[in-house]
PDB file of N, CA and C in Angstrom:
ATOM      1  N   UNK A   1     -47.960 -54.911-266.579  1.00  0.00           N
ATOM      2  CA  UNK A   1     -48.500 -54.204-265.438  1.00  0.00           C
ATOM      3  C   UNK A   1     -48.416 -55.096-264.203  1.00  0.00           C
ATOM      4  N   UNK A   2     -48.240 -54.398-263.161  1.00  0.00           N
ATOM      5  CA  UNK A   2     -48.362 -55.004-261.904  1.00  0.00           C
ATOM      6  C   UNK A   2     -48.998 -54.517-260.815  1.00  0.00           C
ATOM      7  N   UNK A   3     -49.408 -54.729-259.422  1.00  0.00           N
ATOM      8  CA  UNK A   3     -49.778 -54.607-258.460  1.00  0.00           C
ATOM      9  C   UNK A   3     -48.804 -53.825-257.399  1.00  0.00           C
ATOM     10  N   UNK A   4     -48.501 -52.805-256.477  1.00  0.00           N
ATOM     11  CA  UNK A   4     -48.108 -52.427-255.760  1.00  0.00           C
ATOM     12  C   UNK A   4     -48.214 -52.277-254.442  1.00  0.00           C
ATOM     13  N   UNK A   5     -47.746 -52.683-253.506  1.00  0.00           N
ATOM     14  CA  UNK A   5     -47.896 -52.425-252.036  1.00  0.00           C
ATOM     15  C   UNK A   5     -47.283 -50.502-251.669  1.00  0.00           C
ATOM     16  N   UNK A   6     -48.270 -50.277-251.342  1.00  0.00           N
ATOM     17  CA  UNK A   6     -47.629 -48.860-250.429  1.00  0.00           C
ATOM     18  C   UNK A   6     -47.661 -48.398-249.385  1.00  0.00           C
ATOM     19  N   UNK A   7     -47.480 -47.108-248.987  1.00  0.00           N
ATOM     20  CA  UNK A   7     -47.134 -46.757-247.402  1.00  0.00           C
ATOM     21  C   UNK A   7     -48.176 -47.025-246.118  1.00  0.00           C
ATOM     22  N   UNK A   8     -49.600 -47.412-246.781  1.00  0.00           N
ATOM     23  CA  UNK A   8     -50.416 -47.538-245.796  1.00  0.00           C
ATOM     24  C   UNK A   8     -50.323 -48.905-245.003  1.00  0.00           C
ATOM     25  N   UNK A   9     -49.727 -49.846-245.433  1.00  0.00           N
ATOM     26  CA  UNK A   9     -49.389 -51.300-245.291  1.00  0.00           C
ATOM     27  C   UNK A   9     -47.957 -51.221-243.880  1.00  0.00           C
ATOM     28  N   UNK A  10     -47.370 -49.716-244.004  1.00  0.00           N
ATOM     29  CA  UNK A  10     -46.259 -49.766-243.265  1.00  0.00           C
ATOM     30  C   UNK A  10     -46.691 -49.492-241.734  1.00  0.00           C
ATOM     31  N   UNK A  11     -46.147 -50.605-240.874  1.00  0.00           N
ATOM     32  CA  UNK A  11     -46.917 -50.727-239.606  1.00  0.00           C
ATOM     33  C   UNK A  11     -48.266 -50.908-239.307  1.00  0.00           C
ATOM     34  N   UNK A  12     -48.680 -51.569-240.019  1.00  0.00           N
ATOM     35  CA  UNK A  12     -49.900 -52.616-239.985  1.00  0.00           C
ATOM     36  C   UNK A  12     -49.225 -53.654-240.531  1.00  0.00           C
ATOM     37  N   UNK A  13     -49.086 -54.552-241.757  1.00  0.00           N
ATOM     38  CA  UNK A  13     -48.855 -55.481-242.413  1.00  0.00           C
ATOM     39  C   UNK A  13     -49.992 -56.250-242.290  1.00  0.00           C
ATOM     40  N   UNK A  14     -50.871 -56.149-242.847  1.00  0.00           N
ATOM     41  CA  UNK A  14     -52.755 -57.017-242.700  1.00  0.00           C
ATOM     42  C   UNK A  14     -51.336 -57.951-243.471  1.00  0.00           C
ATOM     43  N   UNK A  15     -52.049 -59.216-243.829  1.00  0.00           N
ATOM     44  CA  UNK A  15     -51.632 -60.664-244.689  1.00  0.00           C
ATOM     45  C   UNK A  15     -52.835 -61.015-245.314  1.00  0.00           C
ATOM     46  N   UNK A  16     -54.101 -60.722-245.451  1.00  0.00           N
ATOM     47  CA  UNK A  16     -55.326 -60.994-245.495  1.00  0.00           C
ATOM     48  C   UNK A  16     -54.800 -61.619-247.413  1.00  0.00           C
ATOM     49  N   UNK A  17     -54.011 -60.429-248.373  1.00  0.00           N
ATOM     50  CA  UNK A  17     -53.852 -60.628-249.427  1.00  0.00           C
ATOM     51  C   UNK A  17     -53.217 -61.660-249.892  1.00  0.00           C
ATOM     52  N   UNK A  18     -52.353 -62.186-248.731  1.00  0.00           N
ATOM     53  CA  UNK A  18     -51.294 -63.381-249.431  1.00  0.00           C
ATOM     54  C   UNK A  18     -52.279 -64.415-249.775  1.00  0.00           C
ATOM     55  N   UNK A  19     -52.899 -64.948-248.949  1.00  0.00           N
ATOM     56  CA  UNK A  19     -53.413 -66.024-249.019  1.00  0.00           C
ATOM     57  C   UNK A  19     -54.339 -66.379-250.431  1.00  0.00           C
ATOM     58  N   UNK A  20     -54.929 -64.682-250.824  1.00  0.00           N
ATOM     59  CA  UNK A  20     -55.617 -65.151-252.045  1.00  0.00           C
ATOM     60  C   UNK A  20     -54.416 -65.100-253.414  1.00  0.00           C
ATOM     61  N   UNK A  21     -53.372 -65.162-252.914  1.00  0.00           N
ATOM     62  CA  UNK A  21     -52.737 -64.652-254.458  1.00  0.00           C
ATOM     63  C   UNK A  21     -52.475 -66.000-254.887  1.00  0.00           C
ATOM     64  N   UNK A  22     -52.989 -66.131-256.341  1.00  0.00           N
ATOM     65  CA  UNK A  22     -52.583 -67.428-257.052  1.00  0.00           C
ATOM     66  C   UNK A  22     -51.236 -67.556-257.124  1.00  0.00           C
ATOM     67  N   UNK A  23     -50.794 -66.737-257.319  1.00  0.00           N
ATOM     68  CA  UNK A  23     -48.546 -66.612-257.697  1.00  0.00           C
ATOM     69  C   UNK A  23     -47.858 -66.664-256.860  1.00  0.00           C
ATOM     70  N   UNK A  24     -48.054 -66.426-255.325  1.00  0.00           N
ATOM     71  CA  UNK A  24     -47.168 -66.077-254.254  1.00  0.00           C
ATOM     72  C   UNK A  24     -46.558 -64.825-254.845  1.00  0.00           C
ATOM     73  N   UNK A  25     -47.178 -63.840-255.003  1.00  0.00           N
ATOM     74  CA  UNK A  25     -45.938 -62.846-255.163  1.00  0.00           C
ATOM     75  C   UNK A  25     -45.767 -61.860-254.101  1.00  0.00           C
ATOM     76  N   UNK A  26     -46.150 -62.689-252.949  1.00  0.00           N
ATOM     77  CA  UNK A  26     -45.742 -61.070-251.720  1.00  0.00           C
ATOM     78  C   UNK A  26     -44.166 -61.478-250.926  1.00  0.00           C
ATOM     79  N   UNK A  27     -43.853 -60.767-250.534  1.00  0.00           N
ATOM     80  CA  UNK A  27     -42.583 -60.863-249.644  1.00  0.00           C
ATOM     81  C   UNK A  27     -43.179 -59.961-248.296  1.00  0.00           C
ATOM     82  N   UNK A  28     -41.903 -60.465-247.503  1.00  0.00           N
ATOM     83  CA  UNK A  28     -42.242 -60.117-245.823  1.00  0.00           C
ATOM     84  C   UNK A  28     -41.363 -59.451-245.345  1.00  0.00           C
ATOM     85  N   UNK A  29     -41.604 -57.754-245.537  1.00  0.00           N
ATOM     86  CA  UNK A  29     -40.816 -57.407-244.002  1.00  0.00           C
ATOM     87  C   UNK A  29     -40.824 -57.037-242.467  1.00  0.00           C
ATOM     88  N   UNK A  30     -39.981 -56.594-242.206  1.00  0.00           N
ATOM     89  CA  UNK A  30     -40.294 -56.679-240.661  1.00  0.00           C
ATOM     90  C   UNK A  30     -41.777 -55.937-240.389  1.00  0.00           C
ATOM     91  N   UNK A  31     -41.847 -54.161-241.109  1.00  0.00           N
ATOM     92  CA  UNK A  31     -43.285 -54.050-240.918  1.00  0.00           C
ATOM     93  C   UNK A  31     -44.394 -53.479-241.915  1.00  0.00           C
ATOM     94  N   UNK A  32     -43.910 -54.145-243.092  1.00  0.00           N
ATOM     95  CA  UNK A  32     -44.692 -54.119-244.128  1.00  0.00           C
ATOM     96  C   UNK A  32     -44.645 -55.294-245.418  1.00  0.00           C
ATOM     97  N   UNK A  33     -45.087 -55.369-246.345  1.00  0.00           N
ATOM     98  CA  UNK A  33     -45.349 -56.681-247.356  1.00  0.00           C
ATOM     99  C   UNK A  33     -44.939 -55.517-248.539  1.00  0.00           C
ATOM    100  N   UNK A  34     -44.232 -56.584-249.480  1.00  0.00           N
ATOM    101  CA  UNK A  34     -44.566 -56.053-250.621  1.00  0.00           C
ATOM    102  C   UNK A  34     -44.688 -57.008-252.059  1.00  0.00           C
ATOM    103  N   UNK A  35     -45.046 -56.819-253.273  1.00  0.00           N
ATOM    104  CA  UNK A  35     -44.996 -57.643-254.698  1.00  0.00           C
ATOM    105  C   UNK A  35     -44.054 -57.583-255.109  1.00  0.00           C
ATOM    106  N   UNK A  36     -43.576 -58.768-255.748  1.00  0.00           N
ATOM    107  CA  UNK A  36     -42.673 -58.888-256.704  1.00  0.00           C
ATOM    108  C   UNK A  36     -43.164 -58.664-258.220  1.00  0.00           C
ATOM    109  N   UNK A  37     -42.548 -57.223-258.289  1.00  0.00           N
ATOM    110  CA  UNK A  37     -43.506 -56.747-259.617  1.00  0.00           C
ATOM    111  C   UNK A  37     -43.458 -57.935-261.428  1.00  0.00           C
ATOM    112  N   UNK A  38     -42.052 -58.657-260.989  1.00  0.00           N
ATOM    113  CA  UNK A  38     -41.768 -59.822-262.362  1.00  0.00           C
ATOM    114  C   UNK A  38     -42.900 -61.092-261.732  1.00  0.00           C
ATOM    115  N   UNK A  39     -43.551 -61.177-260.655  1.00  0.00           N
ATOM    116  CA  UNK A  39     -44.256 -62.141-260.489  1.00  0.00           C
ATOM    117  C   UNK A  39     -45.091 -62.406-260.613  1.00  0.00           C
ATOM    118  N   UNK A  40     -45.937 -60.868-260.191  1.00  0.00           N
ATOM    119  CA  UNK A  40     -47.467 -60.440-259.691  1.00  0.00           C
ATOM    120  C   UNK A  40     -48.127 -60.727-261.417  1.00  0.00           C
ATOM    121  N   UNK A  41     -49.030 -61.253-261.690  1.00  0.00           N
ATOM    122  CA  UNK A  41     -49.751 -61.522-262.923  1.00  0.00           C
ATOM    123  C   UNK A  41     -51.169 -60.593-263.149  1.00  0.00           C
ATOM    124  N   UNK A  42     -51.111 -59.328-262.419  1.00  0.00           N
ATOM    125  CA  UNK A  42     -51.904 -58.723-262.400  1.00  0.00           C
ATOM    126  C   UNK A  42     -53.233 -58.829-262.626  1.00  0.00           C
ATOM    127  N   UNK A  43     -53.539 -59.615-261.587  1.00  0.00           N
ATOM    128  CA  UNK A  43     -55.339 -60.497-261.457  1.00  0.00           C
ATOM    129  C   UNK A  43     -56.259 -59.474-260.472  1.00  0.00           C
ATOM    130  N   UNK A  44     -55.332 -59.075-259.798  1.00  0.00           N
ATOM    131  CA  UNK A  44     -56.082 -58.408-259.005  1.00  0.00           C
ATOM    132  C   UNK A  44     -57.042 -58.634-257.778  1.00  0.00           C
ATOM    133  N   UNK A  45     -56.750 -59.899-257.308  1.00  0.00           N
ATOM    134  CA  UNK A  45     -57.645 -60.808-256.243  1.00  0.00           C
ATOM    135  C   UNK A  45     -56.791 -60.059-254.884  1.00  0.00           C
ATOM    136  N   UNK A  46     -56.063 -59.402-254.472  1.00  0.00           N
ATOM    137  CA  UNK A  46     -55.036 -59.200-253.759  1.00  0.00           C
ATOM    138  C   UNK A  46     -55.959 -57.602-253.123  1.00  0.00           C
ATOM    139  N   UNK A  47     -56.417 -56.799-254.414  1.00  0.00           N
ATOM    140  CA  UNK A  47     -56.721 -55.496-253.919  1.00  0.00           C
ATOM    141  C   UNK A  47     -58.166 -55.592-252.425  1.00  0.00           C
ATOM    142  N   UNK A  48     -59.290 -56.111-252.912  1.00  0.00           N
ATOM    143  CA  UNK A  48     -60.093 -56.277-252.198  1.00  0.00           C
ATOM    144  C   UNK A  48     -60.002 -56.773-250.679  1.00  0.00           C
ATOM    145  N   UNK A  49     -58.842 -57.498-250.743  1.00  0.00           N
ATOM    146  CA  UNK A  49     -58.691 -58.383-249.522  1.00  0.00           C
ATOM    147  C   UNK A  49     -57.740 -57.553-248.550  1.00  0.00           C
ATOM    148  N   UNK A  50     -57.059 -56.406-248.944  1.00  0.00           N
ATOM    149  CA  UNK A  50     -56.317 -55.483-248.126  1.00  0.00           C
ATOM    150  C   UNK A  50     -56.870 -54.664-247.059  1.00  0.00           C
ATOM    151  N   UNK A  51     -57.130 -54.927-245.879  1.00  0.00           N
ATOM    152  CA  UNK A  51     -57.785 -53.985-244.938  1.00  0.00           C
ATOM    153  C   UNK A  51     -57.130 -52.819-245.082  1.00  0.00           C
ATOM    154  N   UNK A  52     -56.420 -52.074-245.165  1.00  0.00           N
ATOM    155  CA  UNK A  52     -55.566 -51.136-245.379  1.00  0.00           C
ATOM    156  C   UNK A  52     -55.589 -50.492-246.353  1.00  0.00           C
ATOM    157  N   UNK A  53     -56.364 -50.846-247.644  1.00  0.00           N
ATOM    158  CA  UNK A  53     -56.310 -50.428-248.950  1.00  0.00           C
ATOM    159  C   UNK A  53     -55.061 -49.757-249.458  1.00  0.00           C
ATOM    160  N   UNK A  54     -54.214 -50.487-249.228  1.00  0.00           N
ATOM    161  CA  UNK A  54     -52.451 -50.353-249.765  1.00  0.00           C
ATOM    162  C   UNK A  54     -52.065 -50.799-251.114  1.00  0.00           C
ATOM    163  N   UNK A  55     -52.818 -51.544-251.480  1.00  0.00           N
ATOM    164  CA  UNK A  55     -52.428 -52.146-252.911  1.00  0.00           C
ATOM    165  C   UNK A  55     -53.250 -51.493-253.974  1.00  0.00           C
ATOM    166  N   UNK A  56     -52.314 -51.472-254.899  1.00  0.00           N
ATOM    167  CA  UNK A  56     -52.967 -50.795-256.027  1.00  0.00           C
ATOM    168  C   UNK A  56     -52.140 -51.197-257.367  1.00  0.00           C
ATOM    169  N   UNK A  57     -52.686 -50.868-258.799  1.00  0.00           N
ATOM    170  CA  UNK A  57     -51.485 -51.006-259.957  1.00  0.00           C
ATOM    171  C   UNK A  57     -51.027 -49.823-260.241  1.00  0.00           C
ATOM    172  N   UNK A  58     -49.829 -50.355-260.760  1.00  0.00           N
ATOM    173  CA  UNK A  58     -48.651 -49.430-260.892  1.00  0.00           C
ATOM    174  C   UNK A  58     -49.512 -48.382-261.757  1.00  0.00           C
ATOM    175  N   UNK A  59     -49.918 -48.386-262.273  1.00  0.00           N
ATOM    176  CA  UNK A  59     -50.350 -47.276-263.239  1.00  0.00           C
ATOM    177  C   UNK A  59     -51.597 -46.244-262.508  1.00  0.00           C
ATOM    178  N   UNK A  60     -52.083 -46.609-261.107  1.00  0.00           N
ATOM    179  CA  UNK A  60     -52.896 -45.886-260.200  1.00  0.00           C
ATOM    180  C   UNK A  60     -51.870 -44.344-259.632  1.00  0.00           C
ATOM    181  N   UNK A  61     -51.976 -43.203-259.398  1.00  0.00           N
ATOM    182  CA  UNK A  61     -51.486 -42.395-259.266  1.00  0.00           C
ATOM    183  C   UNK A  61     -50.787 -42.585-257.792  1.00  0.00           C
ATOM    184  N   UNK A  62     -51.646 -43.385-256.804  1.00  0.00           N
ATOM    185  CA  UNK A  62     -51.531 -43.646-255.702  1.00  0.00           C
ATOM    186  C   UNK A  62     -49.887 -44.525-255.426  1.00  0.00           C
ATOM    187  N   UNK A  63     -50.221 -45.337-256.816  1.00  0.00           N
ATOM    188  CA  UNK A  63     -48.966 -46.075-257.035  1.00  0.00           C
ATOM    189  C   UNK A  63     -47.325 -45.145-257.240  1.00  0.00           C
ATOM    190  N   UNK A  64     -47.105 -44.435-256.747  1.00  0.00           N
ATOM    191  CA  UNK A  64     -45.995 -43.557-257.257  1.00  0.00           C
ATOM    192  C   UNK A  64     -44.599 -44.602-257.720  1.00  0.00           C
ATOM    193  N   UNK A  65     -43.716 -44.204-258.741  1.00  0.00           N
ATOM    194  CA  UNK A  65     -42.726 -44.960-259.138  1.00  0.00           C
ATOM    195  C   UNK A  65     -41.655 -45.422-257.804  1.00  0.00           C
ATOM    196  N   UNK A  66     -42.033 -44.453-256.715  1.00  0.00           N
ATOM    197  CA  UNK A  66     -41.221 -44.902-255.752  1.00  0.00           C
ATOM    198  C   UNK A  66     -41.202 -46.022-254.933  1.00  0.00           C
ATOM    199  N   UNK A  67     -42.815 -46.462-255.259  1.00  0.00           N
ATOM    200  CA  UNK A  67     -43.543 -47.722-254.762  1.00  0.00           C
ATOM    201  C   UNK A  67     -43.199 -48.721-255.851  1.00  0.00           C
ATOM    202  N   UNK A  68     -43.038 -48.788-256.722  1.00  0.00           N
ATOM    203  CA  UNK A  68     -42.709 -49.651-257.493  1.00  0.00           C
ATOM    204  C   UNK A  68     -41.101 -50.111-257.346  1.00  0.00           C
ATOM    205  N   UNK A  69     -40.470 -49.401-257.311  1.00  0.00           N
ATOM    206  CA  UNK A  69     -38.715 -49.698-256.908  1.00  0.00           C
ATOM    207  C   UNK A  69     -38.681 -50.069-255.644  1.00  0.00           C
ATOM    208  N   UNK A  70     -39.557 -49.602-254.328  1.00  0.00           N
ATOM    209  CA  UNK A  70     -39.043 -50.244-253.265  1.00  0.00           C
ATOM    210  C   UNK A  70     -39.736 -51.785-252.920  1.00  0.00           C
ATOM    211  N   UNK A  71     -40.787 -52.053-253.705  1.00  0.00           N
ATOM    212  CA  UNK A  71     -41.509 -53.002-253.935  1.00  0.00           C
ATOM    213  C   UNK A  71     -40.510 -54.000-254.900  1.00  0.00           C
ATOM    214  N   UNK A  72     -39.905 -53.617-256.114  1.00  0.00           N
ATOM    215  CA  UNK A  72     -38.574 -54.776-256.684  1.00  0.00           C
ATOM    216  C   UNK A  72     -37.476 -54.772-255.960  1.00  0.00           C
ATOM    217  N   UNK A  73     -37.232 -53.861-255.029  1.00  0.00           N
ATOM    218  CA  UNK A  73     -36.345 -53.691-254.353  1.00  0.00           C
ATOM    219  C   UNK A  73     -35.778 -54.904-253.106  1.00  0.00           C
ATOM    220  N   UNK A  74     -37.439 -54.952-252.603  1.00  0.00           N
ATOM    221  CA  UNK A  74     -37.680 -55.492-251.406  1.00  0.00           C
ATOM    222  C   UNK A  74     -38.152 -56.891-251.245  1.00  0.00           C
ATOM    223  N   UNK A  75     -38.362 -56.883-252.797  1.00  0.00           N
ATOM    224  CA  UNK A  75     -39.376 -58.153-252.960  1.00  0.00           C
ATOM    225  C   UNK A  75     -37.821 -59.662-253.505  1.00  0.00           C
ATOM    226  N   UNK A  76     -37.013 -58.550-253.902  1.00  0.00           N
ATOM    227  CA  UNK A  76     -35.379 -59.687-254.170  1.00  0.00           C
ATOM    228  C   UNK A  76     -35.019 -59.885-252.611  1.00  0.00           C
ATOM    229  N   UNK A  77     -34.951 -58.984-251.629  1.00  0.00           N
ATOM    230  CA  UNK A  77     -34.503 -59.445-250.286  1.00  0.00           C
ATOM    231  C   UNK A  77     -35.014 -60.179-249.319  1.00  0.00           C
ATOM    232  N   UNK A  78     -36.566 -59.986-249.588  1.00  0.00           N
ATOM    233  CA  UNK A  78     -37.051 -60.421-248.299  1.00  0.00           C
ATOM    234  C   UNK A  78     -37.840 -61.966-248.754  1.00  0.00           C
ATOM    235  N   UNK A  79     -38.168 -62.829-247.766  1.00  0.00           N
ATOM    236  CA  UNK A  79     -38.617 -63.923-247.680  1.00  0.00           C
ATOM    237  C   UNK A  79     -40.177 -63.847-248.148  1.00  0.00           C
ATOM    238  N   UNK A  80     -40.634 -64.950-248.884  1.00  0.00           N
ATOM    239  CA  UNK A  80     -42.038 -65.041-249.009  1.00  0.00           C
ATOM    240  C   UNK A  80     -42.542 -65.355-248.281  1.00  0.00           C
ATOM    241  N   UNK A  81     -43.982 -65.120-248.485  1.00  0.00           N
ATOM    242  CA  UNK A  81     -45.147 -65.000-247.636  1.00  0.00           C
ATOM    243  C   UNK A  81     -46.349 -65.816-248.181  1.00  0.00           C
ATOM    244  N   UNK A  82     -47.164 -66.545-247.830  1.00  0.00           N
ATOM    245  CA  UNK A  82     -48.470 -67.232-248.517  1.00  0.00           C
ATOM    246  C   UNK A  82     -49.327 -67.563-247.511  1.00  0.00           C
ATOM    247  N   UNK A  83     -49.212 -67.173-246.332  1.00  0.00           N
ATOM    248  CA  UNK A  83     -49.738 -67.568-245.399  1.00  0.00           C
ATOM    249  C   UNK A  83     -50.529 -66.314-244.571  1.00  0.00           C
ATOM    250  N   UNK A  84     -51.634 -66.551-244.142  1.00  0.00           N
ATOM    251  CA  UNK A  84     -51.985 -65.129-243.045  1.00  0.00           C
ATOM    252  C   UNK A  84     -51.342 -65.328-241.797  1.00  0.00           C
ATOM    253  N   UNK A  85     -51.141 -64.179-241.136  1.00  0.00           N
ATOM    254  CA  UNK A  85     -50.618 -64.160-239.800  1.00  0.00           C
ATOM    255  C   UNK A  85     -51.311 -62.678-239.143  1.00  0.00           C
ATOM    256  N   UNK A  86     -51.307 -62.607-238.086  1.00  0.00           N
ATOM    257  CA  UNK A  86     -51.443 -61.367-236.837  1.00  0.00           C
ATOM    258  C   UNK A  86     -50.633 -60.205-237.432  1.00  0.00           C
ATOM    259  N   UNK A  87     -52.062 -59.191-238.058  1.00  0.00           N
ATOM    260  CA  UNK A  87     -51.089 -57.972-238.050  1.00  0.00           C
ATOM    261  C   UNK A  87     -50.363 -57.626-236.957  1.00  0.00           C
ATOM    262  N   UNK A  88     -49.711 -56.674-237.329  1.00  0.00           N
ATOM    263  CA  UNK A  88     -48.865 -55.971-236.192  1.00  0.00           C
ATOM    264  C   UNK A  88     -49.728 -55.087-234.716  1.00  0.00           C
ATOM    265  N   UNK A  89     -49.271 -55.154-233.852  1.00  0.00           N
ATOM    266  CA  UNK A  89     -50.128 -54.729-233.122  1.00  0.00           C
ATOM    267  C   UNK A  89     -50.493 -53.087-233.097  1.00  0.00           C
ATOM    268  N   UNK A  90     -50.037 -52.385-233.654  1.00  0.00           N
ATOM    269  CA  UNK A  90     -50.360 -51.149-233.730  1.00  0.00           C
ATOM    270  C   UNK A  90     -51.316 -51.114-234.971  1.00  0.00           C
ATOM    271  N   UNK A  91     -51.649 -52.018-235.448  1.00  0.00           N
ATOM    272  CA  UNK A  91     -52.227 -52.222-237.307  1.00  0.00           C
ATOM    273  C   UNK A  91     -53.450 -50.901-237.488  1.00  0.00           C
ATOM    274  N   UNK A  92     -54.240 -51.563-236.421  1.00  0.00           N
ATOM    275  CA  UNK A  92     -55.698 -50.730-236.671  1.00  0.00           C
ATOM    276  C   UNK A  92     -55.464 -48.940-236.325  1.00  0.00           C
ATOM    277  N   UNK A  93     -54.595 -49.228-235.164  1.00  0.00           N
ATOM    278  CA  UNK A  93     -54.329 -47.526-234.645  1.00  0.00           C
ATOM    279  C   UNK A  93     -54.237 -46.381-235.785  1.00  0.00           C
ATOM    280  N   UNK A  94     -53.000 -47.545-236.708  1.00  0.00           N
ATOM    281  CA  UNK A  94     -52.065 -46.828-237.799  1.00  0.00           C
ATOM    282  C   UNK A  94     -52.845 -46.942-239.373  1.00  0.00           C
ATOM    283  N   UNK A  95     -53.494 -47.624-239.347  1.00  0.00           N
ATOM    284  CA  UNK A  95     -54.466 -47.808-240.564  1.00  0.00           C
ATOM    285  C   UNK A  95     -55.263 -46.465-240.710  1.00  0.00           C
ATOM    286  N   UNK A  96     -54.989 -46.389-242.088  1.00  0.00           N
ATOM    287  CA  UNK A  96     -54.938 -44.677-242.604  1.00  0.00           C
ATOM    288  C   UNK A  96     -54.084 -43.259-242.229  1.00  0.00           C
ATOM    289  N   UNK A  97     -53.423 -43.425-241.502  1.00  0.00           N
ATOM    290  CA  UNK A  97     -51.897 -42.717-241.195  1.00  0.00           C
ATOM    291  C   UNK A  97     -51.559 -42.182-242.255  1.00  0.00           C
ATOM    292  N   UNK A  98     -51.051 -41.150-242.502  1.00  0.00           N
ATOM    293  CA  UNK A  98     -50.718 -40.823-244.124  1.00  0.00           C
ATOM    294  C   UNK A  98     -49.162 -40.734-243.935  1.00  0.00           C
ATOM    295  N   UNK A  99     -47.999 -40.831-244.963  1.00  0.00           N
ATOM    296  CA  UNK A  99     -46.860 -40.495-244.598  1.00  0.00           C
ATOM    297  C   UNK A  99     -46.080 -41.304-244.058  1.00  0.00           C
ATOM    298  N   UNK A 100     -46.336 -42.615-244.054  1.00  0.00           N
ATOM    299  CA  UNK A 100     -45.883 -43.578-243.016  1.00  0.00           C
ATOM    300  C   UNK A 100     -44.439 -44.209-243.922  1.00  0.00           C
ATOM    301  N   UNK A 101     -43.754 -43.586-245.198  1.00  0.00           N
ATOM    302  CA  UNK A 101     -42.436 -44.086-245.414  1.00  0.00           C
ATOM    303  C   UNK A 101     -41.423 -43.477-244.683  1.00  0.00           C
ATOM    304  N   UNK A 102     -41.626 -42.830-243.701  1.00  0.00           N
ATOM    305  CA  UNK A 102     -40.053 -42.455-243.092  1.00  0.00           C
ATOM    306  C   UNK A 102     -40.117 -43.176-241.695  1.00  0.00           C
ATOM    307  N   UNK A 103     -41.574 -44.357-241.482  1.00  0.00           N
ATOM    308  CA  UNK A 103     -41.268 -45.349-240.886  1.00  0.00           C
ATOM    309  C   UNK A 103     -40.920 -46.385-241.194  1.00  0.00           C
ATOM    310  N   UNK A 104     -40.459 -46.698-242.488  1.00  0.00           N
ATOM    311  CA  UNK A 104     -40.552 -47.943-243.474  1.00  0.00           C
ATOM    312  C   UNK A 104     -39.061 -48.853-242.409  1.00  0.00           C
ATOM    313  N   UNK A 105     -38.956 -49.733-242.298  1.00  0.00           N
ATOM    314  CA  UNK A 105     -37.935 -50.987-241.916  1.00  0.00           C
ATOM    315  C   UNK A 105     -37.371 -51.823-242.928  1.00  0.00           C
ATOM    316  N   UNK A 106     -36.156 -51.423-243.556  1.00  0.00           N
ATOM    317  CA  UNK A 106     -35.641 -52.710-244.898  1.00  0.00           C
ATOM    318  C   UNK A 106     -35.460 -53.746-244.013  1.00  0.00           C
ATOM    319  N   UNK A 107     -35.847 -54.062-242.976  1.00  0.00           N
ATOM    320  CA  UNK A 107     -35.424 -55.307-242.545  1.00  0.00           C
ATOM    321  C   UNK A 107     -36.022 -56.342-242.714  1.00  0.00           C
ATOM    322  N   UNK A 108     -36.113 -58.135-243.081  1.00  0.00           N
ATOM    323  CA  UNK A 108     -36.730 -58.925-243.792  1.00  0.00           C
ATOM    324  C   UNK A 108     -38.054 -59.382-242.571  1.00  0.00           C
ATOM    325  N   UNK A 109     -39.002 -59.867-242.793  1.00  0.00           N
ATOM    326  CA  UNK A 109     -39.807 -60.200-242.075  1.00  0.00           C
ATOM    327  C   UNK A 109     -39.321 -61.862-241.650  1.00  0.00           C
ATOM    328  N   UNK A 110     -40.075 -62.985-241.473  1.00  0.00           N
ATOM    329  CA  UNK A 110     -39.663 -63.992-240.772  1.00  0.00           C
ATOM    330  C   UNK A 110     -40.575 -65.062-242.121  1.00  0.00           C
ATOM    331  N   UNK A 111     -41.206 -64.323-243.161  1.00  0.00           N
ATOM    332  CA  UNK A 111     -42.017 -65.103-244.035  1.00  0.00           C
ATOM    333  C   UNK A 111     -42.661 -66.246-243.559  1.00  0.00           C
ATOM    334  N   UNK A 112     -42.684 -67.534-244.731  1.00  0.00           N
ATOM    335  CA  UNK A 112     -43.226 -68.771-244.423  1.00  0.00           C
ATOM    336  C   UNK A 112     -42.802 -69.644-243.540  1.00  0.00           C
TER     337      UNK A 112
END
């Protein structure tokens, strides 16, 4: 089992979670985070710390399989993350937005 990042994370990107993850398993993109589902050790220190309440396990309904593939997907391309940084500036506006994957960006974030 693993942990999932999903659409509520897209255009916000809180970081609040990296910092507690024992594994490093987040990656950085331009405007969202996601797990590396072979990494994540499913502890679960990651969910609480999400202002956004974006993370969840794969086996949560919330978690759809589509979140899980773009999450292994994304998590081989993009650079890691372990550090907090400045959400995005639209973060709070867009926090709880529903629908927010047909804003999604494959583009890599700037990581560590």
């Amino acid at each position: 089992m693993t942990h999932v990042v999903t659409d509520n994370c897209i255009k916000c990107k809180f970081t609040d979670c990296v910092e507690v993850c024992p594994v490093d398993c987040f990656y950085e993109g331009e405007n969202m985070l996601v797990i590396h589902p072979d990494e994540c050790i499913d502890c679960g220190v990651c969910v609480p710390e999400c202002p956004a309440e974006a993370i969840f396990p794969d086996t949560d309904l919330a978690a759809a399989p589509q979140w899980l593939r773009l999450n292994q997907e994304y998590a081989e391309k993009w650079p890691n993350i372990t550090r907090k940084k400045e959400p995005l500036p639209e973060a709070e506006a867009l926090n709880g937005v529903p629908n927010k994957l047909p804003d999604f960006s494959p583009k890599p974030g700037d990581g560590d």
